[in-house]
N, C-alpha and C. Protein backbone atom coordinates (compact mmCIF):
# COMPACT_ATOMS: atom_id res chain seq x y z
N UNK A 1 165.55 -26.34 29.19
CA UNK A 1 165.69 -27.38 28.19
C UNK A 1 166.44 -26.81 26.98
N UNK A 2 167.53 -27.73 26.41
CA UNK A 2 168.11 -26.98 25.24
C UNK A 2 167.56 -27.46 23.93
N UNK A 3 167.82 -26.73 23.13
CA UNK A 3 167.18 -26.84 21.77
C UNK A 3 168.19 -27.70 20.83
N UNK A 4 167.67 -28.20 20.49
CA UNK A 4 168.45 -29.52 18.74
C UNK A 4 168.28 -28.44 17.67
N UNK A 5 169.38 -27.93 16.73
CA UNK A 5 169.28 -27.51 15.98
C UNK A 5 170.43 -28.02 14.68
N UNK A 6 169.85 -28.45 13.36
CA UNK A 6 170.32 -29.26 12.42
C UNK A 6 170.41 -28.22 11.28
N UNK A 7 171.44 -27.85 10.55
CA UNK A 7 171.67 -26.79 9.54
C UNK A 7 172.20 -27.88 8.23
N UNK A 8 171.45 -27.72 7.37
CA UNK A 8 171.79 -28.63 6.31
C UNK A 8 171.42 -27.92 5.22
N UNK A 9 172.12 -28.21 3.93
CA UNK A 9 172.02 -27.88 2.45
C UNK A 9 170.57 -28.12 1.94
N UNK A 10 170.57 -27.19 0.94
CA UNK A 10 168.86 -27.02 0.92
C UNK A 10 168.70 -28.71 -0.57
N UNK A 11 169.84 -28.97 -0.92
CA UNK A 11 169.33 -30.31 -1.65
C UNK A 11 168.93 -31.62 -0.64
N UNK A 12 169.80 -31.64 0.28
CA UNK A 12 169.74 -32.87 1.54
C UNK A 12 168.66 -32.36 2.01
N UNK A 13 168.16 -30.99 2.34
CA UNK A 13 166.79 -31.27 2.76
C UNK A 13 165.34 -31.61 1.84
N UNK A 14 166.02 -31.35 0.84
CA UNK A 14 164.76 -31.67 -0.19
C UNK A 14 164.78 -33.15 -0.33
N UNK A 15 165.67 -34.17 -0.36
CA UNK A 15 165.57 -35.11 -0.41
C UNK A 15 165.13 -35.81 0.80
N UNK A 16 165.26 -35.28 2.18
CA UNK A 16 164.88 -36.10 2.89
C UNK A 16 163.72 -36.33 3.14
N UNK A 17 163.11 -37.68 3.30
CA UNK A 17 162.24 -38.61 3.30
C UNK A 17 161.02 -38.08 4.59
N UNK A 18 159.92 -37.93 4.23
CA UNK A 18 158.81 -37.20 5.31
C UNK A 18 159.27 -37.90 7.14
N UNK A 19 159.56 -39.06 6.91
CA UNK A 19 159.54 -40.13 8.17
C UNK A 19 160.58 -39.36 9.12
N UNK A 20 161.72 -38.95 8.47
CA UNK A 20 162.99 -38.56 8.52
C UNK A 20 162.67 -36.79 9.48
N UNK A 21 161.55 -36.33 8.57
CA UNK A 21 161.16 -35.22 8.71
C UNK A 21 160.01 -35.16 10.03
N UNK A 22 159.30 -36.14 9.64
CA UNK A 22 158.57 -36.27 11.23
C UNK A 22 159.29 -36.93 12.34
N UNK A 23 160.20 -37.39 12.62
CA UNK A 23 160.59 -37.95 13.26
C UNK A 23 161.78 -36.43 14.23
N UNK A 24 162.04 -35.48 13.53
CA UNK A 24 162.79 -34.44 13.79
C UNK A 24 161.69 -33.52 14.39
N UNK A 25 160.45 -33.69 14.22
CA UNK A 25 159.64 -32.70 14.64
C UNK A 25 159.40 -33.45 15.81
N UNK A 26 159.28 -34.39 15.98
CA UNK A 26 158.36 -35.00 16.82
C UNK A 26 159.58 -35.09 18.42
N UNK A 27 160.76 -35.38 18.21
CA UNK A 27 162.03 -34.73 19.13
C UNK A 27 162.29 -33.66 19.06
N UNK A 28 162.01 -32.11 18.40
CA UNK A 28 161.71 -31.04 19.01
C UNK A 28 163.11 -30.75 17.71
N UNK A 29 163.72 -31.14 17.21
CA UNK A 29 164.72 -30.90 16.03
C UNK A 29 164.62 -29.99 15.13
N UNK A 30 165.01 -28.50 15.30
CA UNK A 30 164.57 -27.77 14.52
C UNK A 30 165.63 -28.17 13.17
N UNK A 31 165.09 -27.61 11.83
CA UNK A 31 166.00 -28.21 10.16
C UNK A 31 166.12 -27.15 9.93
N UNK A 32 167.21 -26.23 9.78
CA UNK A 32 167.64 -25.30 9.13
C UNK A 32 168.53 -25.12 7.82
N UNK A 33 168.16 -24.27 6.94
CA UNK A 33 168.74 -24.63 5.64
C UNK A 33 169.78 -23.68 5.56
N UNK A 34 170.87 -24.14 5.11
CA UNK A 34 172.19 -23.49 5.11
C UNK A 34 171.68 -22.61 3.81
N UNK A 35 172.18 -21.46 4.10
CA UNK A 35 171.86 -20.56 2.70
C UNK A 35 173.66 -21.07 1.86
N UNK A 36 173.30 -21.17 0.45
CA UNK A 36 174.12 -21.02 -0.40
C UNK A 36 175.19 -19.77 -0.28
N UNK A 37 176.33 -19.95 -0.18
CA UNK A 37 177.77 -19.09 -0.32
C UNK A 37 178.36 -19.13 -1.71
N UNK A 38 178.39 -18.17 -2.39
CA UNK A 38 178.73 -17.80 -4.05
C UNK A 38 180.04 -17.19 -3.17
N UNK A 39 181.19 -18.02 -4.15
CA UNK A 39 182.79 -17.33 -4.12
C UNK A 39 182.79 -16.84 -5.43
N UNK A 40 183.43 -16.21 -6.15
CA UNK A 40 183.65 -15.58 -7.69
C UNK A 40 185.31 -15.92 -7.50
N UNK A 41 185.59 -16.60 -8.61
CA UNK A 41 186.78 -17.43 -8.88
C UNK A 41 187.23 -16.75 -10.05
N UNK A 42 188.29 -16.06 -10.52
CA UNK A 42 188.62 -15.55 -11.91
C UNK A 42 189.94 -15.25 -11.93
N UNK A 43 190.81 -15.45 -12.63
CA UNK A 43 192.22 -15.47 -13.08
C UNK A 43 192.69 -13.84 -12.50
N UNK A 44 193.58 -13.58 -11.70
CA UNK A 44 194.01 -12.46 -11.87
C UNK A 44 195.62 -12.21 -11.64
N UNK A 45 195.77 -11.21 -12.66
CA UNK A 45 197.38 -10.83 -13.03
C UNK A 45 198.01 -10.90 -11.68
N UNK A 46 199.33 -10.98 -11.89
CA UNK A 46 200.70 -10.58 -10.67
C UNK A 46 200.71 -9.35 -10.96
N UNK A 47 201.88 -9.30 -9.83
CA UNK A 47 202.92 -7.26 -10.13
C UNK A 47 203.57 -7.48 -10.61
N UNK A 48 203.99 -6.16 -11.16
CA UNK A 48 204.80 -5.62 -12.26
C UNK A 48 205.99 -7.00 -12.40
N UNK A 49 206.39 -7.05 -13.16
CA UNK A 49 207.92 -7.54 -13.61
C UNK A 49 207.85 -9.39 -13.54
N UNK A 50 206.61 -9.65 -12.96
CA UNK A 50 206.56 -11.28 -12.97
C UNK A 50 205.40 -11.54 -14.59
N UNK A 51 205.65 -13.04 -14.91
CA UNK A 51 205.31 -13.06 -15.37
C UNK A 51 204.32 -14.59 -15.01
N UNK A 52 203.12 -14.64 -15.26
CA UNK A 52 202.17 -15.71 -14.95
C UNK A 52 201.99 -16.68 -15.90
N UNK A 53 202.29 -18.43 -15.37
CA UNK A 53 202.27 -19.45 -15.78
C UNK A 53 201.26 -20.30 -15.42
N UNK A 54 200.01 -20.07 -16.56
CA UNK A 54 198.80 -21.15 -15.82
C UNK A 54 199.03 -22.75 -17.07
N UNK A 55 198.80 -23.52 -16.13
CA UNK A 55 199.04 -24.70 -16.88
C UNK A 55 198.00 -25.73 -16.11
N UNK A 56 197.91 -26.87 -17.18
CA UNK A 56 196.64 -27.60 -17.06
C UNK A 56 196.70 -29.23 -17.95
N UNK A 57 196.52 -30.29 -17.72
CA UNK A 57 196.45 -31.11 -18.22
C UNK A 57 195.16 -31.95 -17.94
N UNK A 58 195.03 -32.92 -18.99
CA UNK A 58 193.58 -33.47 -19.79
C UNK A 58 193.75 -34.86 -20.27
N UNK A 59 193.22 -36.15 -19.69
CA UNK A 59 193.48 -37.41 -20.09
C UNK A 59 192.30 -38.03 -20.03
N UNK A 60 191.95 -38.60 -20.87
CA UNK A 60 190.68 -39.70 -21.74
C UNK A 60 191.39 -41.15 -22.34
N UNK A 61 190.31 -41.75 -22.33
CA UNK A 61 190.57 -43.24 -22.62
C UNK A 61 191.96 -43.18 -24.08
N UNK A 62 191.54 -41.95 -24.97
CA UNK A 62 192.62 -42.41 -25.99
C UNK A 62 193.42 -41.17 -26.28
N UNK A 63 193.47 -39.79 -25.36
CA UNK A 63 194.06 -39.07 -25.75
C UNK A 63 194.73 -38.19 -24.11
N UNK A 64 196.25 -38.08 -24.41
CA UNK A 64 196.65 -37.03 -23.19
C UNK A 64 197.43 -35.99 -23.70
N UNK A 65 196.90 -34.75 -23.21
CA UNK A 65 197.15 -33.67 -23.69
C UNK A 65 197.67 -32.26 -22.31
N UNK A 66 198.12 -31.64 -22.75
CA UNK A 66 198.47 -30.87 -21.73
C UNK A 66 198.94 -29.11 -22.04
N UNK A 67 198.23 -27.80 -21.72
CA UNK A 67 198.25 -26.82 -22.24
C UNK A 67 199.06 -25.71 -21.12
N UNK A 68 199.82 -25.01 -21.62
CA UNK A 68 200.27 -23.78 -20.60
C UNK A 68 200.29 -22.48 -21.58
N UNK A 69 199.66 -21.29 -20.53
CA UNK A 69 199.68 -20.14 -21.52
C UNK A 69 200.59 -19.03 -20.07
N UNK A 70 201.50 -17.94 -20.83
CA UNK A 70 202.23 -17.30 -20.12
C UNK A 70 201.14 -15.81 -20.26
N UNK A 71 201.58 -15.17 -19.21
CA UNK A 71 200.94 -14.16 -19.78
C UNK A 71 201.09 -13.15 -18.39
N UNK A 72 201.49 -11.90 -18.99
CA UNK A 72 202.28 -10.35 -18.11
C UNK A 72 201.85 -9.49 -17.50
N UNK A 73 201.94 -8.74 -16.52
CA UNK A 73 201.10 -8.20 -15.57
C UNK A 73 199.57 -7.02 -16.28
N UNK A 74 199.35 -7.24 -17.16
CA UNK A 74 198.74 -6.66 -17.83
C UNK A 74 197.60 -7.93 -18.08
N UNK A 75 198.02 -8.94 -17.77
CA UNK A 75 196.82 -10.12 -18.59
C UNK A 75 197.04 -10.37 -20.12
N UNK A 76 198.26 -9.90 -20.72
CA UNK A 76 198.46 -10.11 -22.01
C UNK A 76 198.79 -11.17 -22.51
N UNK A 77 198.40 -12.12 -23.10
CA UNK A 77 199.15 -13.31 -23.56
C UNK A 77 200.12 -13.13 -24.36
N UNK A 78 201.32 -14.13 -23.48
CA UNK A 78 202.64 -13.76 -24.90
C UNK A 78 202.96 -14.85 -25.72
N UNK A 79 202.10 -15.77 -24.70
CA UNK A 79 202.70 -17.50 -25.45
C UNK A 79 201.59 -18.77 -24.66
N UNK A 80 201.24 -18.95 -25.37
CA UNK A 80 200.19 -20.34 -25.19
C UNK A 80 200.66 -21.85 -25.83
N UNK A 81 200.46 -22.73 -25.53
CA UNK A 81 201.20 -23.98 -26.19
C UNK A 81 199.85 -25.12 -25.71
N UNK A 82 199.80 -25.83 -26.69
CA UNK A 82 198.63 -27.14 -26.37
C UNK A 82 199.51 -28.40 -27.18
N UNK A 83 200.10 -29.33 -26.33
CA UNK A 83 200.31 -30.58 -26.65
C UNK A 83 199.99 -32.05 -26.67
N UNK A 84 199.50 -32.74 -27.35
CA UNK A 84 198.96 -34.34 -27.46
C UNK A 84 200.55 -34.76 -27.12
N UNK A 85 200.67 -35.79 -25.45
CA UNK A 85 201.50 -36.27 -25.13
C UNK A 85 201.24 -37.57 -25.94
N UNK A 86 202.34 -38.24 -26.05
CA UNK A 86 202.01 -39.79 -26.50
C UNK A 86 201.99 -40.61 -25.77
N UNK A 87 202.52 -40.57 -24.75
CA UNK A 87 202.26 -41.15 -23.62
C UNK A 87 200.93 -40.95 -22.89
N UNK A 88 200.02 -41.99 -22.47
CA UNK A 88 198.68 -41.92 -21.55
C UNK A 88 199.65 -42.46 -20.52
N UNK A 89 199.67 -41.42 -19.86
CA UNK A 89 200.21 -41.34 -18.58
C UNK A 89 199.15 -40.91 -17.30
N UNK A 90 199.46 -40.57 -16.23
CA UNK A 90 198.58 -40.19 -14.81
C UNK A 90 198.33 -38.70 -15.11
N UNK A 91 196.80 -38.66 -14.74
CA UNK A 91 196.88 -36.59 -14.95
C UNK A 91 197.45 -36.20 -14.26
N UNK A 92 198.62 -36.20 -13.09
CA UNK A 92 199.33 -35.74 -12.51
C UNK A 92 200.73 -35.64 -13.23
N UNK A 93 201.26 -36.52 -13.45
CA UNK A 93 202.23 -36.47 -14.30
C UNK A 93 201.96 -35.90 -15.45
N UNK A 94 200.64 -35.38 -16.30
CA UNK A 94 200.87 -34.54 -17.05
C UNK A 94 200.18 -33.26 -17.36
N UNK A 95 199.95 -32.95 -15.83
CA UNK A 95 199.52 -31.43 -15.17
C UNK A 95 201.72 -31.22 -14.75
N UNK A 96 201.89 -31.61 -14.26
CA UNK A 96 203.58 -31.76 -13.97
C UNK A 96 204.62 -31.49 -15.06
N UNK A 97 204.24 -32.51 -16.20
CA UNK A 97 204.80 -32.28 -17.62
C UNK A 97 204.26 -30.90 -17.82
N UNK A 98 203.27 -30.26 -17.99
CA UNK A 98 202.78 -28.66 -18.36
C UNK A 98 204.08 -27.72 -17.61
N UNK A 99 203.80 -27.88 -16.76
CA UNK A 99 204.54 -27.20 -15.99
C UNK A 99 205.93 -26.79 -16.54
N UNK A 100 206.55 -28.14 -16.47
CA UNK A 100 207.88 -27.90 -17.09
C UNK A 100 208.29 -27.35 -17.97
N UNK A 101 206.86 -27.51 -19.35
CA UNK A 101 207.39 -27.67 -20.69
C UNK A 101 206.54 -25.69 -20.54
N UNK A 102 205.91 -25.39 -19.75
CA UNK A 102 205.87 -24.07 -19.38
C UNK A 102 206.35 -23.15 -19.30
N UNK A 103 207.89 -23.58 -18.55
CA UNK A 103 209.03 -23.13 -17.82
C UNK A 103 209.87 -22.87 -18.56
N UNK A 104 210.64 -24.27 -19.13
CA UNK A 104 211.03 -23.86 -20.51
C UNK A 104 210.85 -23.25 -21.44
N UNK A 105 209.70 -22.69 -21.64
CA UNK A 105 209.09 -21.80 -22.71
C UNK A 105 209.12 -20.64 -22.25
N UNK A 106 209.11 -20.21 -20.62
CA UNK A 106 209.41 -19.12 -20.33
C UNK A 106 210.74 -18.67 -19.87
N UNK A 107 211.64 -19.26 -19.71
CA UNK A 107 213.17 -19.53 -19.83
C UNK A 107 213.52 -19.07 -20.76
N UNK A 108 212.97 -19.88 -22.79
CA UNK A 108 213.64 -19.76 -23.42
C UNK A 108 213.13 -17.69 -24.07
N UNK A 109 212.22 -17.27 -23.22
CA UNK A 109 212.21 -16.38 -23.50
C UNK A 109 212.78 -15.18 -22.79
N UNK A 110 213.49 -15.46 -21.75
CA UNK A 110 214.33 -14.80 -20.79
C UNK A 110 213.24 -13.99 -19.94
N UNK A 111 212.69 -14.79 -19.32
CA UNK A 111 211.53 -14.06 -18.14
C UNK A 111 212.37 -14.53 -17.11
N UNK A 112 212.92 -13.50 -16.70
CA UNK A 112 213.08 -14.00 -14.75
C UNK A 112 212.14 -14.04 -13.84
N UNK A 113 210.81 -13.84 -13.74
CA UNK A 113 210.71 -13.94 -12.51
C UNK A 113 208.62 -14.73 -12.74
N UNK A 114 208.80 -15.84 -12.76
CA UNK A 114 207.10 -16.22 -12.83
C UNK A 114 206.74 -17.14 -11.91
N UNK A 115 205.73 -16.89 -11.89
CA UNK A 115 204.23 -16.95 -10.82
C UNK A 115 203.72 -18.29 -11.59
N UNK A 116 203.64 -19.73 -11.15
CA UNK A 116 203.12 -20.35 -11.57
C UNK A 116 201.52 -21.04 -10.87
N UNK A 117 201.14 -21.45 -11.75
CA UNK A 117 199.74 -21.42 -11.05
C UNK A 117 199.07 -22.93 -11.69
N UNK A 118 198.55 -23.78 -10.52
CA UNK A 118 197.93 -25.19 -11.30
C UNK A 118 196.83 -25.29 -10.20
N UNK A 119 196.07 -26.07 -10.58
CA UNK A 119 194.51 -26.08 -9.90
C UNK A 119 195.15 -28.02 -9.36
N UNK A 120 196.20 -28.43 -9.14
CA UNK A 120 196.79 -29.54 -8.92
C UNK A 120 197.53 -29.53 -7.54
N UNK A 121 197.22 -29.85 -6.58
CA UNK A 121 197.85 -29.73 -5.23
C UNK A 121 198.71 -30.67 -5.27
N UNK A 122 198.64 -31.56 -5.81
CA UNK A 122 199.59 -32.68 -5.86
C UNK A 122 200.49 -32.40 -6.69
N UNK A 123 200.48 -32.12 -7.84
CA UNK A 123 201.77 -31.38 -8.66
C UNK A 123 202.69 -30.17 -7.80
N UNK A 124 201.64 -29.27 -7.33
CA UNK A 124 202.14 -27.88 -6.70
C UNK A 124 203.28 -28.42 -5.34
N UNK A 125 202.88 -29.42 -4.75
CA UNK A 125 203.62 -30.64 -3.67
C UNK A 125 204.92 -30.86 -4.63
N UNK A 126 204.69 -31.50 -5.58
CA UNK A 126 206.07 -32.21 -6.49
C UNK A 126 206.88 -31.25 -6.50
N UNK A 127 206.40 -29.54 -6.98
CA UNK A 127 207.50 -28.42 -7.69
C UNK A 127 208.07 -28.38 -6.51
N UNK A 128 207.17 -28.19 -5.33
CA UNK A 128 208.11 -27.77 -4.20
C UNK A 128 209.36 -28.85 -3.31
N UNK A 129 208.92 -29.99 -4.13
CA UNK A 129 209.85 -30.76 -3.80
C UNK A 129 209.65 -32.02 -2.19
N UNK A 130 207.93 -31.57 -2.27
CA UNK A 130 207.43 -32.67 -1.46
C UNK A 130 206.20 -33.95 -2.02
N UNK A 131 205.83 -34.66 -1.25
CA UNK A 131 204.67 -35.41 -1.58
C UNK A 131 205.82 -36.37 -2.08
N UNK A 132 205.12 -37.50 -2.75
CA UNK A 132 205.52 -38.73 -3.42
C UNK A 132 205.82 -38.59 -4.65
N UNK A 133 206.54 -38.61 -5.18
CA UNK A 133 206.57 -38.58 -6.65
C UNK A 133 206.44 -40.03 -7.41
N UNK A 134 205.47 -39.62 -8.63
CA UNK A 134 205.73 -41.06 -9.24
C UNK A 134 206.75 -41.59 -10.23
N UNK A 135 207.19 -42.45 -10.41
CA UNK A 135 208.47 -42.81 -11.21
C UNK A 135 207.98 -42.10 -12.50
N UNK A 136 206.76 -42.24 -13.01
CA UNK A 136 206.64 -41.48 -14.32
C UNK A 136 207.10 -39.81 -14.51
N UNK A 137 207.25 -40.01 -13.32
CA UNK A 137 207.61 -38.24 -13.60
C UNK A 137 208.97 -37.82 -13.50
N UNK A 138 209.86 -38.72 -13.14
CA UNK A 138 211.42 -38.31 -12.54
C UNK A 138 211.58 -37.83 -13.90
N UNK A 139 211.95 -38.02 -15.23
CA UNK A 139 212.39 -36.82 -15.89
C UNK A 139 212.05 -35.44 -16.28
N UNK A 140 210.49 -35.42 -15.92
CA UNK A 140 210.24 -34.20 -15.94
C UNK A 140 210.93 -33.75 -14.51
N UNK A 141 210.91 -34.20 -13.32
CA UNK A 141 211.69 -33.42 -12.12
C UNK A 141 212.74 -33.01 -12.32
N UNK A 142 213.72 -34.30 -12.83
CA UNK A 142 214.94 -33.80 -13.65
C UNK A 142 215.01 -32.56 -13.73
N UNK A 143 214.48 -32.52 -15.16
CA UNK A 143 214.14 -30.99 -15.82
C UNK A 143 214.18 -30.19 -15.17
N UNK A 144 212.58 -30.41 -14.21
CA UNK A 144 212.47 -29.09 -13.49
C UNK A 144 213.88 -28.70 -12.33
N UNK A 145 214.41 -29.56 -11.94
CA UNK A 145 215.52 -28.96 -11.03
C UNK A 145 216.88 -28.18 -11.87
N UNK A 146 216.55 -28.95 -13.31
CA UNK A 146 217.64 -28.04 -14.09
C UNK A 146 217.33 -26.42 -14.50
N UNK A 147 216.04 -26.71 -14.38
CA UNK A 147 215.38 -25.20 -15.28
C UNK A 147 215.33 -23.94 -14.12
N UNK A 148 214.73 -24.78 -13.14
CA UNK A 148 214.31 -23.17 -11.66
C UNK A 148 215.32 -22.48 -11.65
N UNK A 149 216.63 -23.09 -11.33
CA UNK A 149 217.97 -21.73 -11.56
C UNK A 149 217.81 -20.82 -12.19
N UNK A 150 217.38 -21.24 -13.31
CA UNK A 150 217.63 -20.60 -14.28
C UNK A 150 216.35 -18.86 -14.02
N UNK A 151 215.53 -18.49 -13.17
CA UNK A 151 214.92 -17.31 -12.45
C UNK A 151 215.32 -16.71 -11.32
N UNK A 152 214.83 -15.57 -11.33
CA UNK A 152 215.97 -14.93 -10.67
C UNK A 152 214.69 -15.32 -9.39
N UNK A 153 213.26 -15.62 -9.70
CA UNK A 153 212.30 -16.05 -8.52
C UNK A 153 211.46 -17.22 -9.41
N UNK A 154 211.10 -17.74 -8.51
CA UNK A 154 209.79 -18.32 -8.77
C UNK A 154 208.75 -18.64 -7.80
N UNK A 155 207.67 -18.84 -8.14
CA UNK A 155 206.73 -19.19 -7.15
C UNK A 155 205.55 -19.90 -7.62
N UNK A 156 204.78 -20.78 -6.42
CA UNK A 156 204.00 -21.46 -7.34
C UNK A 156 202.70 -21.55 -6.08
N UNK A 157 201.40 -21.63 -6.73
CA UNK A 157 199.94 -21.63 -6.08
C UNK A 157 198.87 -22.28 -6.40
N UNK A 158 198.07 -22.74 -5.41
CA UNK A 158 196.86 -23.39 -6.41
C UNK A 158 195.85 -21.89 -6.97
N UNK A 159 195.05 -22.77 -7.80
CA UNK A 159 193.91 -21.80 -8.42
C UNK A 159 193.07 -22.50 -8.49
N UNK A 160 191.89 -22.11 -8.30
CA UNK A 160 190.87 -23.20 -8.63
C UNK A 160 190.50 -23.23 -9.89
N UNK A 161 189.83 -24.55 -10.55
CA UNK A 161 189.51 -24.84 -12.04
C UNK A 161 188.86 -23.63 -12.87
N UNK A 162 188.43 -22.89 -12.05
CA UNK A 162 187.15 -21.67 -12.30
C UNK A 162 188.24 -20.97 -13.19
N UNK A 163 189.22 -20.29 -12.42
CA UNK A 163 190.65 -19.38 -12.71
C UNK A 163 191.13 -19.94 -13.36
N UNK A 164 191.21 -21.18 -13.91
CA UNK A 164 192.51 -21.80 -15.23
C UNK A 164 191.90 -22.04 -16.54
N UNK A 165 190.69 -21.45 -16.79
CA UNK A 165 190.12 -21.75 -17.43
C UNK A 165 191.19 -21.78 -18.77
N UNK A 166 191.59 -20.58 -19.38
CA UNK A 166 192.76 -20.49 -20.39
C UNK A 166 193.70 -21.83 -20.45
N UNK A 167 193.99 -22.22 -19.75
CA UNK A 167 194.75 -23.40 -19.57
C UNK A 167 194.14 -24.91 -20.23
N UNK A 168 193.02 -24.97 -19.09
CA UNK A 168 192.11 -25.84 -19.05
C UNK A 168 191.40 -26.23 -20.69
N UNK A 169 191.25 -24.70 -21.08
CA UNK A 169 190.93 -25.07 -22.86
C UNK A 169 191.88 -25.32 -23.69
N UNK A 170 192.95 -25.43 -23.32
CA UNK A 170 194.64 -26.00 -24.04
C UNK A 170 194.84 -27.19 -23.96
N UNK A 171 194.44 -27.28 -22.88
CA UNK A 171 194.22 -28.86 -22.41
C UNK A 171 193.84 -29.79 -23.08
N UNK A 172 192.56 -29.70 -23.14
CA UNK A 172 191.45 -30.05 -23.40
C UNK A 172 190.94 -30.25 -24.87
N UNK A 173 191.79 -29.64 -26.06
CA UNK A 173 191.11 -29.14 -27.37
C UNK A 173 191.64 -30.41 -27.62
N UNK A 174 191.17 -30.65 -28.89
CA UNK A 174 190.98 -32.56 -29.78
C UNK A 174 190.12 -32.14 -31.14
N UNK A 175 190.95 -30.81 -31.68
CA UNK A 175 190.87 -30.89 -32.76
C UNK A 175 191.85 -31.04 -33.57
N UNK A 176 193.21 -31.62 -33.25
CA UNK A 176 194.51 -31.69 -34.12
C UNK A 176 195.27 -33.06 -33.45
N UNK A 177 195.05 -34.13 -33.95
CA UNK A 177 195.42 -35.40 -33.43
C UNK A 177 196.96 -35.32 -33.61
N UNK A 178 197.77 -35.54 -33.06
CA UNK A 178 199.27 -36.05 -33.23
C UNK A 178 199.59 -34.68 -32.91
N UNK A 179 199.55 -33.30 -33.18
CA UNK A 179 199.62 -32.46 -33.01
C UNK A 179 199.83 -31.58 -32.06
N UNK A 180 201.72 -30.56 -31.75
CA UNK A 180 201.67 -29.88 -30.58
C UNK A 180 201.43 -28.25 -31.31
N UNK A 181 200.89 -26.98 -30.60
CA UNK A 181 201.20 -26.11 -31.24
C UNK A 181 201.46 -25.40 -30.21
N UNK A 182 202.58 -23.98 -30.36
CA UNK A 182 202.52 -23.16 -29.82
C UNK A 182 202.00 -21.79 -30.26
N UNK A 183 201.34 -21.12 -29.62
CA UNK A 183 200.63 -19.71 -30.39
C UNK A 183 201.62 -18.93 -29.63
N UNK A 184 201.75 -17.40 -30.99
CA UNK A 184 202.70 -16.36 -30.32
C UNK A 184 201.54 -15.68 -29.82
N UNK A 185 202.40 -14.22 -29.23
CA UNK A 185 201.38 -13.20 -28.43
C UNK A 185 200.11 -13.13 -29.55
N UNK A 186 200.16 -12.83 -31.12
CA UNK A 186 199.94 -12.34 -31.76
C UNK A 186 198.26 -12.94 -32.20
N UNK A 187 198.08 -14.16 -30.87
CA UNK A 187 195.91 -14.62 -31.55
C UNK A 187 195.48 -13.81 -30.54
């Protein structure tokens, strides 16, 4: 005779209902609890000579904002930027807008070669030049097809939210209404 065996999360088993629970005993159903799996998620540098672009955008009923910080195989920050778009646009289109206005910032500082990084699969789709794009975004694509030349590489990856955190708080800040800033290496 073979055995029934059911492996489930230890919240679904706490919730399930005694009936649920006798009814598994009573067909011979053994309940096994999936033990919890801890990943450790944390930002980490490229090699030598690239330089890393995490970027991140943030939209609420009355504010869209969008943050990218650069920063060198060392983990050094050289340049961070947090902007209130005026446009309430799609958080895709302005995880997308980061990006660009990223790029440009690392362009205008003559970095050839960066590693970009968004916790956005759907944006990371757009850079590469697949998925759907939405009309709100064709001038940032624009852009971006004018700007990539301009490295001698680029490359781009997801990260999970855990790892963008730097970003994610650029994003996110709503203490300077109307307000874009860029910080040098120097906070």
């Amino acid at each position: 005779m073979s055995e029934i065996v059911v492996v489930i999360g230890r919240t679904l088993k706490e919730d399930w209902c005694p009936l649920i629970q006798d009814l598994a005993a009573n067909w011979g159903i053994r309940i096994l609890p999936l033990e919890t799996i801890q990943t450790s998620v944390s930002w980490a540098p490229r090699e030598m000579s690239w330089i890393k672009l995490n970027s991140d955008g943030s939209l609420s009923a009355d504010r869209a904002d969008y943050g990218v910080a650069l920063r060198n195989c060392n983990g050094k920050l050289l340049l961070a930027s947090a902007v209130q778009d005026k446009a309430l646009s799609s958080i895709n289109v302005l995880e997308f807008r980061a990006i660009v206005q990223g790029l440009k910032l690392a362009h205008s500082l003559g970095i050839p070669r960066v590693y970009i990084e968004s916790d956005s699969s759907t944006v990371i789709a757009w850079v590469r030049g697949k998925g759907c794009l939405l009309w709100r975004a064709f001038r940032d694509h624009t852009e971006l097809k004018a700007i990539l030349p301009g490295f001698l590489e680029w490359k781009i990856s997801h990260i999970p939210r855990e790892g963008n955190q730097v970003a994610d708080l650029l994003a996110a800040r709503r203490d300077s209404p109307g307000c874009s800033m860029v910080f040098p290496e120097s906070i």
